[in-house]
Each structure stands twice: as structure tokens, then as C-alpha cells.
C-alpha atoms as a PDB file:
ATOM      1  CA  UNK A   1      49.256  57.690  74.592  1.00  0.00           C
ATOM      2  CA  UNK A   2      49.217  55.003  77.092  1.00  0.00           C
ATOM      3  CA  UNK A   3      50.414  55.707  80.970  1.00  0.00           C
ATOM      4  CA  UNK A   4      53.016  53.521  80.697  1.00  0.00           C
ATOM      5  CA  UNK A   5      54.033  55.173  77.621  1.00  0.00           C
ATOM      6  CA  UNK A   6      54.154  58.545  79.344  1.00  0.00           C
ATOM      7  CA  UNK A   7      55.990  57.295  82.274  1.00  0.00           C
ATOM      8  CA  UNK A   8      58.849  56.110  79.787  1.00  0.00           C
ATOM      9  CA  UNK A   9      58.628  59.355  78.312  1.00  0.00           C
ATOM     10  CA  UNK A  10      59.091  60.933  81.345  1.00  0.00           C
ATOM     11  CA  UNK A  11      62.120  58.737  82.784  1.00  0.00           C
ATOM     12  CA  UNK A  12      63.972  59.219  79.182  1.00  0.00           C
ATOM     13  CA  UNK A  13      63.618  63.060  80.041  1.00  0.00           C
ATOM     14  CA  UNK A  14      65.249  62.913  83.209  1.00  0.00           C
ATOM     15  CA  UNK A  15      67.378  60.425  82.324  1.00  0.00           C
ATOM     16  CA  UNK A  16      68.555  63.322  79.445  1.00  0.00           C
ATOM     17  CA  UNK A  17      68.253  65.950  82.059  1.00  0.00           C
ATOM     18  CA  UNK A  18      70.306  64.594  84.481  1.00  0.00           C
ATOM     19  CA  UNK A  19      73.144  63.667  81.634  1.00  0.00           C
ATOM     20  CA  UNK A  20      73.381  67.253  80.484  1.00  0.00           C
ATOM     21  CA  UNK A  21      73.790  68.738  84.168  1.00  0.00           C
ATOM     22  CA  UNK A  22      76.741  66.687  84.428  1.00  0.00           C
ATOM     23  CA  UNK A  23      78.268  67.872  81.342  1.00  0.00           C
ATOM     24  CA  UNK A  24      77.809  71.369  82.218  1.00  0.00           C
ATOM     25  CA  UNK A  25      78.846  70.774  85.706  1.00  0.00           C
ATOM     26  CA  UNK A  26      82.341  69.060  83.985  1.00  0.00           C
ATOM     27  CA  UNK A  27      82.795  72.033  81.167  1.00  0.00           C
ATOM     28  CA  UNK A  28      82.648  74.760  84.075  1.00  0.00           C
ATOM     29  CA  UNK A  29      85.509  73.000  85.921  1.00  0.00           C
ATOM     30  CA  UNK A  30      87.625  72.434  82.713  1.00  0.00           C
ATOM     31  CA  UNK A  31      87.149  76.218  82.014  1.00  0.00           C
ATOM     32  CA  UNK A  32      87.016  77.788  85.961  1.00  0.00           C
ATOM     33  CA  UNK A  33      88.003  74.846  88.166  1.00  0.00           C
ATOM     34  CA  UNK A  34      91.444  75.091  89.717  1.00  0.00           C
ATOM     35  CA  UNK A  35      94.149  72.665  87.975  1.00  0.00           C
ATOM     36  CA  UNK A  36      93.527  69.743  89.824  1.00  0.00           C
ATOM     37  CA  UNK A  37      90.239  69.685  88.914  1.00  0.00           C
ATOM     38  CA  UNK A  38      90.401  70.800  85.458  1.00  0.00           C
ATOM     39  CA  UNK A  39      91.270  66.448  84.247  1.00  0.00           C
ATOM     40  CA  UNK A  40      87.755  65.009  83.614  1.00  0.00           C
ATOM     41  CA  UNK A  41      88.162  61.567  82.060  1.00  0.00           C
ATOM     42  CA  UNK A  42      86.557  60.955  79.154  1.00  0.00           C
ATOM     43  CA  UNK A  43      84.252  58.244  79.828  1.00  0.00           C
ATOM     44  CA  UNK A  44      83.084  57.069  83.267  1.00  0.00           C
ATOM     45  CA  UNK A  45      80.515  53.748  83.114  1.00  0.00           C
ATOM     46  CA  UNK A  46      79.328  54.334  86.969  1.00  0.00           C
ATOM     47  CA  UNK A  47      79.173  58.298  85.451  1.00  0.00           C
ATOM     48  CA  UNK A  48      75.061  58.199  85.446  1.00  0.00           C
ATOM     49  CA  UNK A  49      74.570  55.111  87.505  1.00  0.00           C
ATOM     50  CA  UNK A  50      71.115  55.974  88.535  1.00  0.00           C
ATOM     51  CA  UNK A  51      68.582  53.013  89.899  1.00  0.00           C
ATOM     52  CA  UNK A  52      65.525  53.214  87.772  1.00  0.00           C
ATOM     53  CA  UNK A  53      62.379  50.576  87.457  1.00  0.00           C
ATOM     54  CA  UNK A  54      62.739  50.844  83.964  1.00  0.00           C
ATOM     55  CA  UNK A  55      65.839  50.015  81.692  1.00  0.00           C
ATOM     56  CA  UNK A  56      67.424  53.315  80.344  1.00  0.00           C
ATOM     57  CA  UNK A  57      67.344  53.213  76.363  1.00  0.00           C
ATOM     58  CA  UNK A  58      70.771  53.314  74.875  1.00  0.00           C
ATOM     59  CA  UNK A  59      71.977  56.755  73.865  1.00  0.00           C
ATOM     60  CA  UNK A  60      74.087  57.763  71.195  1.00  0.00           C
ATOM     61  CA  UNK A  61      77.442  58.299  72.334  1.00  0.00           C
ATOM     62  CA  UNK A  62      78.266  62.166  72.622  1.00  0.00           C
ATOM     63  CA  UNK A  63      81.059  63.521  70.457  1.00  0.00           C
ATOM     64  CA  UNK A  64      83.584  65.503  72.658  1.00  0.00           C
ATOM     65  CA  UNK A  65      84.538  68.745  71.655  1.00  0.00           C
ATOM     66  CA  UNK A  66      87.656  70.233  73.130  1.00  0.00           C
ATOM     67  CA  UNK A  67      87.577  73.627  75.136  1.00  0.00           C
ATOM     68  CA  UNK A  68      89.839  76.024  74.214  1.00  0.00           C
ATOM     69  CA  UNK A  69      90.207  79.070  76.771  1.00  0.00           C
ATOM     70  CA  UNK A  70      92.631  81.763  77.265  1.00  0.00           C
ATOM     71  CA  UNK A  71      94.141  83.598  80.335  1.00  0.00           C
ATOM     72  CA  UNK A  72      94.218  87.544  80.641  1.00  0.00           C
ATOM     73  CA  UNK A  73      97.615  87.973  82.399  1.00  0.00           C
ATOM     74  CA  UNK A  74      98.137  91.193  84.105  1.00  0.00           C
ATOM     75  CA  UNK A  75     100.985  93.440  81.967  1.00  0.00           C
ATOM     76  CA  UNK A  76     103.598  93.589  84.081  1.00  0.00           C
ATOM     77  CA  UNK A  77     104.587  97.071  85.014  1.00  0.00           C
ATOM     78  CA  UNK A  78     107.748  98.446  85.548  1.00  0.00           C
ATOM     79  CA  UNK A  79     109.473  97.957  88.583  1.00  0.00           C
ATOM     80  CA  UNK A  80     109.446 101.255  90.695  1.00  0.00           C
ATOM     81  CA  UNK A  81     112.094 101.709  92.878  1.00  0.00           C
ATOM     82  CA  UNK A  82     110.770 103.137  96.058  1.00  0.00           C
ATOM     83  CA  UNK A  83     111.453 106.903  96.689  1.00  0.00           C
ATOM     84  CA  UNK A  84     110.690 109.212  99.779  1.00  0.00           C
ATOM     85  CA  UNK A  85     108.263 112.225 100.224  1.00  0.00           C
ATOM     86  CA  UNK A  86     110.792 115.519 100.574  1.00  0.00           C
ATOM     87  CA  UNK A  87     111.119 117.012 103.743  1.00  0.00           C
ATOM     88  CA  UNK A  88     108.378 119.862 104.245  1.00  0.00           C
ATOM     89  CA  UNK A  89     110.372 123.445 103.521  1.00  0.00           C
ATOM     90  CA  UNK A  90     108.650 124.842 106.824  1.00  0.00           C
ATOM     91  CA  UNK A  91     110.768 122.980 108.546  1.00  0.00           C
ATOM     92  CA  UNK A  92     114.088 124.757 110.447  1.00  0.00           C
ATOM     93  CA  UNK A  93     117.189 123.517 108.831  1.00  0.00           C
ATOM     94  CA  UNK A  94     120.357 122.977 111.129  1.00  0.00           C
ATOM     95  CA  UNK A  95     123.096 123.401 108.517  1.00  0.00           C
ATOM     96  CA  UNK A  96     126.362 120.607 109.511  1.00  0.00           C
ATOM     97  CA  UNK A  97     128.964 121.068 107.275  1.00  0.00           C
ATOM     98  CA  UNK A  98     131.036 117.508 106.463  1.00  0.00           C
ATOM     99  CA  UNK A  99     134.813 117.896 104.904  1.00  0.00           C
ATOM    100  CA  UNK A 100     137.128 115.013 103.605  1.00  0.00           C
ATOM    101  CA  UNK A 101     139.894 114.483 105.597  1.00  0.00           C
ATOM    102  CA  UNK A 102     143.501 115.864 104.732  1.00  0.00           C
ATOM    103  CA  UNK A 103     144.167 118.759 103.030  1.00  0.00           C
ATOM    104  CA  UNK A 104     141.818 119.477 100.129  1.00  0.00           C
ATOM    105  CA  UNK A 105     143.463 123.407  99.152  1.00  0.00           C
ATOM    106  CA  UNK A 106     144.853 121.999  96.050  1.00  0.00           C
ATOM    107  CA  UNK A 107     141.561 120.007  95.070  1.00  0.00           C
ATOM    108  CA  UNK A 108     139.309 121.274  92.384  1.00  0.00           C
ATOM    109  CA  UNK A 109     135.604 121.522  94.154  1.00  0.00           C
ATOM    110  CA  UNK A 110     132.746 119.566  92.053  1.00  0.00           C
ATOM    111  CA  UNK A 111     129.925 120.722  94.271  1.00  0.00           C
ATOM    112  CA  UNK A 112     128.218 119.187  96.608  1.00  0.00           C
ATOM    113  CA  UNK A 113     125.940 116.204  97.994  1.00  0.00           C
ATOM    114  CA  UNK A 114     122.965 117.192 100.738  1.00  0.00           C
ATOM    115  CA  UNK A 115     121.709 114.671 102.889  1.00  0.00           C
ATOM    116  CA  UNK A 116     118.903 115.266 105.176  1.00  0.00           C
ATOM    117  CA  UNK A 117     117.508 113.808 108.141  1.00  0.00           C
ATOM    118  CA  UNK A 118     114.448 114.330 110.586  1.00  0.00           C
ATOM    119  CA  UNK A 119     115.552 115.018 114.129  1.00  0.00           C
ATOM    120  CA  UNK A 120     113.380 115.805 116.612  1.00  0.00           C
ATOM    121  CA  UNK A 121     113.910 117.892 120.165  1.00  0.00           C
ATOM    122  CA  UNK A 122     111.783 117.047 123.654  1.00  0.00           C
ATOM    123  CA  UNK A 123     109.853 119.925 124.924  1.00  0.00           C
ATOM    124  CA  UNK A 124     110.953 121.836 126.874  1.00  0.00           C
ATOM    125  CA  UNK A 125     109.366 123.285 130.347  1.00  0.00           C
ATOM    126  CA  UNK A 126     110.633 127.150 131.516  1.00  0.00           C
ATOM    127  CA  UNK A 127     110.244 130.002 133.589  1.00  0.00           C
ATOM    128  CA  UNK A 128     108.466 132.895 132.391  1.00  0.00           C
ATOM    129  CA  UNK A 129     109.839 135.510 135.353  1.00  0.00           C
ATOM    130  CA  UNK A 130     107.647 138.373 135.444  1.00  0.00           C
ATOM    131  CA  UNK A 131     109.828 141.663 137.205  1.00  0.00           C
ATOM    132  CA  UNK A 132     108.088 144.416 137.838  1.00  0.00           C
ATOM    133  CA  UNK A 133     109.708 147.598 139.477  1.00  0.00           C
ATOM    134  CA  UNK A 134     108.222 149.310 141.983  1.00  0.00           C
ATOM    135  CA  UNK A 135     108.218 153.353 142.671  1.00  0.00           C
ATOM    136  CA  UNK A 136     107.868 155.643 145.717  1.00  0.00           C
ATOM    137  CA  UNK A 137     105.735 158.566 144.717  1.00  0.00           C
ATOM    138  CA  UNK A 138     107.171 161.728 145.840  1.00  0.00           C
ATOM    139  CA  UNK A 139     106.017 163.142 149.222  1.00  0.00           C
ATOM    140  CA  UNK A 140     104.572 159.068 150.336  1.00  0.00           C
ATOM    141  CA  UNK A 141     101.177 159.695 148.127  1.00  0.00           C
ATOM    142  CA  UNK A 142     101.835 155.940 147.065  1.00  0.00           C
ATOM    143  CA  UNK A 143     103.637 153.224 144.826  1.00  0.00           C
ATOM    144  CA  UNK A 144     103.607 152.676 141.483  1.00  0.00           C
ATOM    145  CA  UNK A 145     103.766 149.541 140.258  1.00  0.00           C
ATOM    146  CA  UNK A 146     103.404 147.906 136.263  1.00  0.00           C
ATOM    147  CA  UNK A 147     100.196 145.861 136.098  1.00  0.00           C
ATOM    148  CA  UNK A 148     100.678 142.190 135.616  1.00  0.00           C
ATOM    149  CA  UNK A 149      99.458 140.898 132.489  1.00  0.00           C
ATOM    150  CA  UNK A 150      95.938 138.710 132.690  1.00  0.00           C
ATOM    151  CA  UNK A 151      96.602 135.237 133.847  1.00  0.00           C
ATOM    152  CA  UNK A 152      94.926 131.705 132.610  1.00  0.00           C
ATOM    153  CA  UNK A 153      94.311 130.787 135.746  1.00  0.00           C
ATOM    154  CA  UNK A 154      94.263 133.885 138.335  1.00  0.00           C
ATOM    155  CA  UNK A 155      96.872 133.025 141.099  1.00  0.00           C
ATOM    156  CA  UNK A 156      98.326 129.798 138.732  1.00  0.00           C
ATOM    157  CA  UNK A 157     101.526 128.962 137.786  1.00  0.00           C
ATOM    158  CA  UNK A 158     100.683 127.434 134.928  1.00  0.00           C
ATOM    159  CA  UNK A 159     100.759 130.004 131.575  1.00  0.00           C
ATOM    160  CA  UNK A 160      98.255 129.629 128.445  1.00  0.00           C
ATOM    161  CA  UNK A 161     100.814 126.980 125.810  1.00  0.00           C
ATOM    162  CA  UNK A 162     101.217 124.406 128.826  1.00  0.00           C
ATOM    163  CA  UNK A 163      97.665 124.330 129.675  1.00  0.00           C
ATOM    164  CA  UNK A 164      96.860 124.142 125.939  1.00  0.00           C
ATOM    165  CA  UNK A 165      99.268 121.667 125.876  1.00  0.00           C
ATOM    166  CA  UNK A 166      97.432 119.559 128.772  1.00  0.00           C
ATOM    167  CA  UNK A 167      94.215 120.014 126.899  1.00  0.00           C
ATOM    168  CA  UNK A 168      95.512 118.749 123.778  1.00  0.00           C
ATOM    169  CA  UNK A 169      97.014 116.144 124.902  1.00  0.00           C
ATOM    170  CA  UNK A 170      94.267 114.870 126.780  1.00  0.00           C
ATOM    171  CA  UNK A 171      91.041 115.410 124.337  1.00  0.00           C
ATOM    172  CA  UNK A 172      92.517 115.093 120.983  1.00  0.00           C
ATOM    173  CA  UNK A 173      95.685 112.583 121.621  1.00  0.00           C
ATOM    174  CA  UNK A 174      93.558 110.709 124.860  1.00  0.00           C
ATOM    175  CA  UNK A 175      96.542 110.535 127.072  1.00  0.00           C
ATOM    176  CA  UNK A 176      95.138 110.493 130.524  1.00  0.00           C
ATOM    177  CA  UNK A 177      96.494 112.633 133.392  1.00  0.00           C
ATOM    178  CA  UNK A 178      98.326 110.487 135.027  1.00  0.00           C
ATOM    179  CA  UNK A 179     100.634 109.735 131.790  1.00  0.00           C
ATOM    180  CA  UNK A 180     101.279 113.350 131.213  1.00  0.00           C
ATOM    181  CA  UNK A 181     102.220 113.469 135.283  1.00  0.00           C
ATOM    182  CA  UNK A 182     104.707 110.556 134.362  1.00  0.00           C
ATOM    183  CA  UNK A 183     105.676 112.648 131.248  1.00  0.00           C
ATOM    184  CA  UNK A 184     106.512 115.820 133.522  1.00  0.00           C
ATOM    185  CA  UNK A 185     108.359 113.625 136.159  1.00  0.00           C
ATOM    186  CA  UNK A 186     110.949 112.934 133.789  1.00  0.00           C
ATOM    187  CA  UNK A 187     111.803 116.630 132.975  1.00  0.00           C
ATOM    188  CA  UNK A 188     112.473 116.419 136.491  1.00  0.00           C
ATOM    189  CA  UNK A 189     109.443 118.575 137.346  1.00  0.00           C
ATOM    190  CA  UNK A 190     106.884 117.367 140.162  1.00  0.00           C
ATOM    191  CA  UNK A 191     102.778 118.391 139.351  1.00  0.00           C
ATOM    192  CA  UNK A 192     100.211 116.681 141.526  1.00  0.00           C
ATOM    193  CA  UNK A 193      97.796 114.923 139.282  1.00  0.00           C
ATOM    194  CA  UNK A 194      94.981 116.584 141.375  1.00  0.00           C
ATOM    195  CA  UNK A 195      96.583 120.064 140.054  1.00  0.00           C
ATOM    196  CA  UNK A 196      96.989 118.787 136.650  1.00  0.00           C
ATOM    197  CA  UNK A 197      92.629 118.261 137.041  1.00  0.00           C
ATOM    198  CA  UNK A 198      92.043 121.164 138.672  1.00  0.00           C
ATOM    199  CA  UNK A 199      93.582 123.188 135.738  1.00  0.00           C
ATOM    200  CA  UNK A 200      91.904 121.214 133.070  1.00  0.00           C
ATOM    201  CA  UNK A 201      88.537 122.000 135.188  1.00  0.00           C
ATOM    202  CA  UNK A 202      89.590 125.901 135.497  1.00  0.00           C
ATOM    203  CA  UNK A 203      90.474 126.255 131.445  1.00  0.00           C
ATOM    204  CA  UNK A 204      86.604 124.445 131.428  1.00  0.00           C
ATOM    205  CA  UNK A 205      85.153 127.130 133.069  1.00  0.00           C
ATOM    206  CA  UNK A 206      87.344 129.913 130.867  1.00  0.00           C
ATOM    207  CA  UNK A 207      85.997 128.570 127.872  1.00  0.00           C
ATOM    208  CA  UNK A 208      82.650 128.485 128.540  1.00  0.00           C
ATOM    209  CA  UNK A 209      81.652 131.216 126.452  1.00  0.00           C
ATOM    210  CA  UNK A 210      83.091 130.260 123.541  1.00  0.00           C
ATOM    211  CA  UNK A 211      80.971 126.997 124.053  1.00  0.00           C
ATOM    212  CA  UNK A 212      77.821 128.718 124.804  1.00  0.00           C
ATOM    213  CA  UNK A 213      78.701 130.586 121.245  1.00  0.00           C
ATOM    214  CA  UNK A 214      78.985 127.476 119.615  1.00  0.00           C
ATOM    215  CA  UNK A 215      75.542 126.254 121.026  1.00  0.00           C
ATOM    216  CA  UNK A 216      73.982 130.062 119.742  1.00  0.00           C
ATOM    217  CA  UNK A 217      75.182 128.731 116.166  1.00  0.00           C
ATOM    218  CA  UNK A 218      73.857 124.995 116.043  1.00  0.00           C
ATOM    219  CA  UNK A 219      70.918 126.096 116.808  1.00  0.00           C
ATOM    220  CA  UNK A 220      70.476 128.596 114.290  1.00  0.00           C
ATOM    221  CA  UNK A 221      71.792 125.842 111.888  1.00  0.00           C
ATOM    222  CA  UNK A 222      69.306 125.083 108.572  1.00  0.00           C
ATOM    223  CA  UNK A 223      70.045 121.087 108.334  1.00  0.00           C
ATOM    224  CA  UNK A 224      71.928 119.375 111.240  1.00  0.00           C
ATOM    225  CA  UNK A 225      73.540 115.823 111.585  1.00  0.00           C
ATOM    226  CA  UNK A 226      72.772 114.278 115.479  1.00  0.00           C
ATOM    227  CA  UNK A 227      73.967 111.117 117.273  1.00  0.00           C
ATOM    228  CA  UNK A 228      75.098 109.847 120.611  1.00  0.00           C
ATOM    229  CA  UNK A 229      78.072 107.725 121.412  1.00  0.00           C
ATOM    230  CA  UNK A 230      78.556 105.941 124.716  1.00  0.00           C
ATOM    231  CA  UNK A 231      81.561 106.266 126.559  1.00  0.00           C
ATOM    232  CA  UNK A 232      82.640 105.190 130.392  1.00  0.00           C
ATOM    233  CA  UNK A 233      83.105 108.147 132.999  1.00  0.00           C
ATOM    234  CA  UNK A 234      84.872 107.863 136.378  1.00  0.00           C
ATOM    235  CA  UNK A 235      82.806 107.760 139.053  1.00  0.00           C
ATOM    236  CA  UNK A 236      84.163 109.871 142.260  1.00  0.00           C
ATOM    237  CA  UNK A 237      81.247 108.249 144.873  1.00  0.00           C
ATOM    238  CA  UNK A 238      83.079 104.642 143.861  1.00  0.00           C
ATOM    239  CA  UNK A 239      86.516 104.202 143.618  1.00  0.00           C
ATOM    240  CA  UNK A 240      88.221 102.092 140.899  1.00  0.00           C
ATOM    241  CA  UNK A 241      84.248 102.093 138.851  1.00  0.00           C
ATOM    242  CA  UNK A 242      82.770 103.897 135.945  1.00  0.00           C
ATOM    243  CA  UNK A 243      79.413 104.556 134.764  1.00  0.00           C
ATOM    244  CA  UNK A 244      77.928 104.998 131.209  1.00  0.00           C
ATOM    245  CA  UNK A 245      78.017 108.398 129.821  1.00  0.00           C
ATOM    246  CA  UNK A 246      76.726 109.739 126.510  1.00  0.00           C
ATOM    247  CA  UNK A 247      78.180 111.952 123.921  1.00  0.00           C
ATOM    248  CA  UNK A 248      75.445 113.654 122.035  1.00  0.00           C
ATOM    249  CA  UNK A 249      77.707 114.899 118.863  1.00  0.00           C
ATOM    250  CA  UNK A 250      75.903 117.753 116.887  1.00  0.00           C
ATOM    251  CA  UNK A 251      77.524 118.491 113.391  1.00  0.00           C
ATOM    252  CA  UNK A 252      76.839 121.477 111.080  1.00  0.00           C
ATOM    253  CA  UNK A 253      78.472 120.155 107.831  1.00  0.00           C
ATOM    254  CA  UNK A 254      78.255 123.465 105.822  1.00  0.00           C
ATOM    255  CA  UNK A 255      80.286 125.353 108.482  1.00  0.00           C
ATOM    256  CA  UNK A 256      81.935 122.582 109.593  1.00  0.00           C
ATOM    257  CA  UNK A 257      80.728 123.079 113.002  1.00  0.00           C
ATOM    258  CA  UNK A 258      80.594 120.154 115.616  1.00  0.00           C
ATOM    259  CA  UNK A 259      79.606 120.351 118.999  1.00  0.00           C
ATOM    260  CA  UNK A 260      79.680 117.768 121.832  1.00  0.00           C
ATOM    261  CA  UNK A 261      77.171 117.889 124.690  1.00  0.00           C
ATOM    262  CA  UNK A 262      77.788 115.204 127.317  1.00  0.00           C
ATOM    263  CA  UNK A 263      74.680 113.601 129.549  1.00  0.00           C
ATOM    264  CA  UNK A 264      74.698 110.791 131.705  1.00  0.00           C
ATOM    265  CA  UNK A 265      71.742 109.348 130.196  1.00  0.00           C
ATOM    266  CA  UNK A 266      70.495 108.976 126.280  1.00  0.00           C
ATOM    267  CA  UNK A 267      67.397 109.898 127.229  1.00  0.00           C
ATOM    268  CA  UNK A 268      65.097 112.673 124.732  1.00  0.00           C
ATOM    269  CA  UNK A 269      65.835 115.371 127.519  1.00  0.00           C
ATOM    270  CA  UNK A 270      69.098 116.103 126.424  1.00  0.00           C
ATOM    271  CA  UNK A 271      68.567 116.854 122.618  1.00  0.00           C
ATOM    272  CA  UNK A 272      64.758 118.542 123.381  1.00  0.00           C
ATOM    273  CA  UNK A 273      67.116 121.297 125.990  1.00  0.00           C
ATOM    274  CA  UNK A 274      69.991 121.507 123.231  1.00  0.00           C
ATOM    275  CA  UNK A 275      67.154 122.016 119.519  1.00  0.00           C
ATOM    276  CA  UNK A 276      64.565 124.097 121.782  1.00  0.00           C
ATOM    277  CA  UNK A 277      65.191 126.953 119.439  1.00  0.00           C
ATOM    278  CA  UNK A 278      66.324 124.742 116.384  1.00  0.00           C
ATOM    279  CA  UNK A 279      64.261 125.162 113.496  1.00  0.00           C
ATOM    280  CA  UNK A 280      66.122 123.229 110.466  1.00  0.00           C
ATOM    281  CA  UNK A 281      66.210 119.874 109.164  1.00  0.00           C
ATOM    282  CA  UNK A 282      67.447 117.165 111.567  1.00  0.00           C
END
């Protein structure tokens, strides 16, 4: 075979080639195209009007074949008229009792329609008053006098559910002192935000053994889970300013056991302190 009989060869190829990519490229849109792109004439003479040195050959016209397709449409379901979640029975019922007007003695009673609805009451702040009576012992040996319970905060006025409250409220719902001052202000009561801090700092130091516990038990952990999240501390030295601090978070998943250590750096020192005595998987 002579060259130039291979270079025909080769232009009739991609002359073919390039004819049955645009068929394809035409049967995809007629079957996934959107509407307006699903008309593809027929016949197009600029269709394949490619500039070649030689003259294309003529090719025997293709017969068209209509595309039949069909659309899964989704079953409609039944309509569902929406409904609400009951009321959880733990809940304390306030019974009101609702009668037609008039005189209903000579009615026959059907029975009866409940409604309910979700209320909700404010908090409330009171006065635990603690009385104790005091005695004279006989002959002036001395006074007796009942012995005050154990106090949150020795000297405090503040008992154990509002400074669980305060705690709550700050490190699980993040609502900052100062709100929970504004909060207090309109129950009409008046608690320096300083004092609101220095009893968050004092139930800090109370707990303290319970966290040192919960360090004794991550580190006897077989497999723990450890990262660090950044988060922005106040800085007392500069007003207005934070720094970054770091959360190291270390979870126990089989007891369900998460502890967070906070460092002002992310540096190795922290973890190597907290896992000197762990000997599990990390």
C-alpha cells in the first residue's frame, strides 16, 4: 500500500470517527438532556464541516432509528396529615376545668374533650432561712447551739442548686457571666459579676477531687481517643484582649469518660504530664 493510500485510509477513519462521536453525543441528549435540548434535527449539512486536504468520500446516508425511553415516576404516597409528639407523662399537670355557659343540670353529659398545652414558669430565686435556737446550760457551763449544715462555699450566700445553676449555665449552655448578672437583675436581685466569678472559681476548687479522680481513671484507660481544640481566653494583664488557649479533650469511649485539660500552649508537655502513667492504646 502506497503512502498516499494510507493517508486516505487514515482521514476516512477519522472522518468515521468523528461522525459517530456526534451521534452518540446527540442520542445521550435525546435520552438524558433536559427538554430543550432533547430536539436534534435530523439532518444538518454544516453537521461535520471539517477542513480536510483531501475530499471526504461520500457516505451512505444513516438510517435513523427512533429512541424510545421511559420515566420511573416516584409513587405518590399518601398525604400525611401532620400530627404532634404527646406531651411527656413526667410532666405536672395543672387540671382547668372549662363549662358551657347557662345551665347545663338538665343536659345529658357525653364526656369530655382534653386539650393540652405547654406552659412554662421563670425560676424562681428564695431564701433558705436557717434558725437555730440557742440554750443556756444550767449553772453558765455554756450554750448549746444546733450545728449548721456544711456550706458550698463556707461564709457564702449562695446554696449548692444556684451555684449548679451558674455552672450549668455557663459550661454547658455558654452564657457568659455577665448575661446571667442581667438575668438576675430582672428578678430584681443585684450580684456583682466579680461575685458571680469568684463563686464559679470557689465550686473549681470544691471539685477538684472529683477531677483528680477522673484523671486516676484515664490513665488507667486500655485504648484512649486524644485531641486539642483552640479556644480564646481573657487575658486579665490586657484589658478588652484574649490569648489562644488549648483544650486537650481525652475520651474513654468504653466508659464513656471524657476529660478536658486546658494549657495555654499545644505544646507535647501537656499530654507527656497528663499519659505519664498511661499504658493503653492512644
Amino acid at each position: 500500500m502506497t503512502e498516499a493510500a494510507r493517508t486516505l485510509m487514515y482521514e476516512e477513519l477519522l472522518f468515521e470517527n468523528l461522525r459517530l462521536q456526534e451521534e452518540f453525543t446527540q442520542l445521550r441528549r435525546l435520552i438524558f438532556g433536559q427538554k430543550y435540548e432533547r430536539f436534534v434535527p435530523l439532518f444538518n449539512e454544516h453537521q461535520l464541516d471539517i477542513a480536510l486536504n483531501e475530499e471526504t468520500p461520500a457516505l451512505a446516508p444513516v438510517p435513523t432509528t427512533a429512541v424510545i425511553y421511559t420515566r420511573r415516576q416516584k409513587k405518590s404516597s399518601a398525604t400525611k396529615l401532620p400530627s404532634r409528639n404527646p406531651l411527656p407523662a413526667h410532666l405536672r399537670r395543672e387540671e382547668i376545668r372549662l363549662e358551657p355557659e347557662g345551665d347545663v343540670s338538665p343536659l345529658k353529659k357525653l364526656g369530655e374533650e382534653t386539650t393540652e398545652e405547654l406552659e412554662y414558669v421563670p425560676p424562681e430565686l428564695y431564701v433558705k432561712r436557717y434558725v437555730r435556737s440557742k440554750y443556756v446550760m444550767p449553772e453558765g457551763e455554756g450554750i448549746v447551739i444546733a450545728a449548721l449544715s456544711s456550706r458550698s462555699i463556707d461564709k457564702g450566700i449562695a446554696g449548692p442548686g444556684l451555684l449548679a445553676q451558674i455552672l450549668i449555665s455557663k459550661f454547658v449552655d455558654h452564657l457568659p457571666l455577665y448575661r446571667q448578672r442581667r438575668q438576675f437583675r430582672r428578678q430584681k436581685i443585684e450580684i456583682a459579676e466579680n461575685t458571680l466569678g469568684d463563686w464559679v472559681k470557689a465550686c473549681g476548687e470544691a471539685l477538684l477531687p472529683l477531677y483528680e479522680t477522673q484523671c486516676a481513671l484515664i490513665q488507667q484507660a486500655f485504648y484512649l481517643m486524644v485531641d486539642e481544640t483552640p479556644l480564646p481566653v481573657l487575658d486579665h494583664t490586657k484589658l478588652g484582649k484574649t490569648h489562644l488557649g488549648y483544650h486537650w479533650v481525652y475520651n474513654e469511649p468504653a466508659a464513656k469518660l471524657v476529660l478536658f485539660d486546658y494549657r495555654p500552649g499545644r505544646s507535647r508537655a501537656g499530654p507527656n504530664e497528663m499519659l505519664k502513667n498511661f499504658q493503653g492504646d492512644l
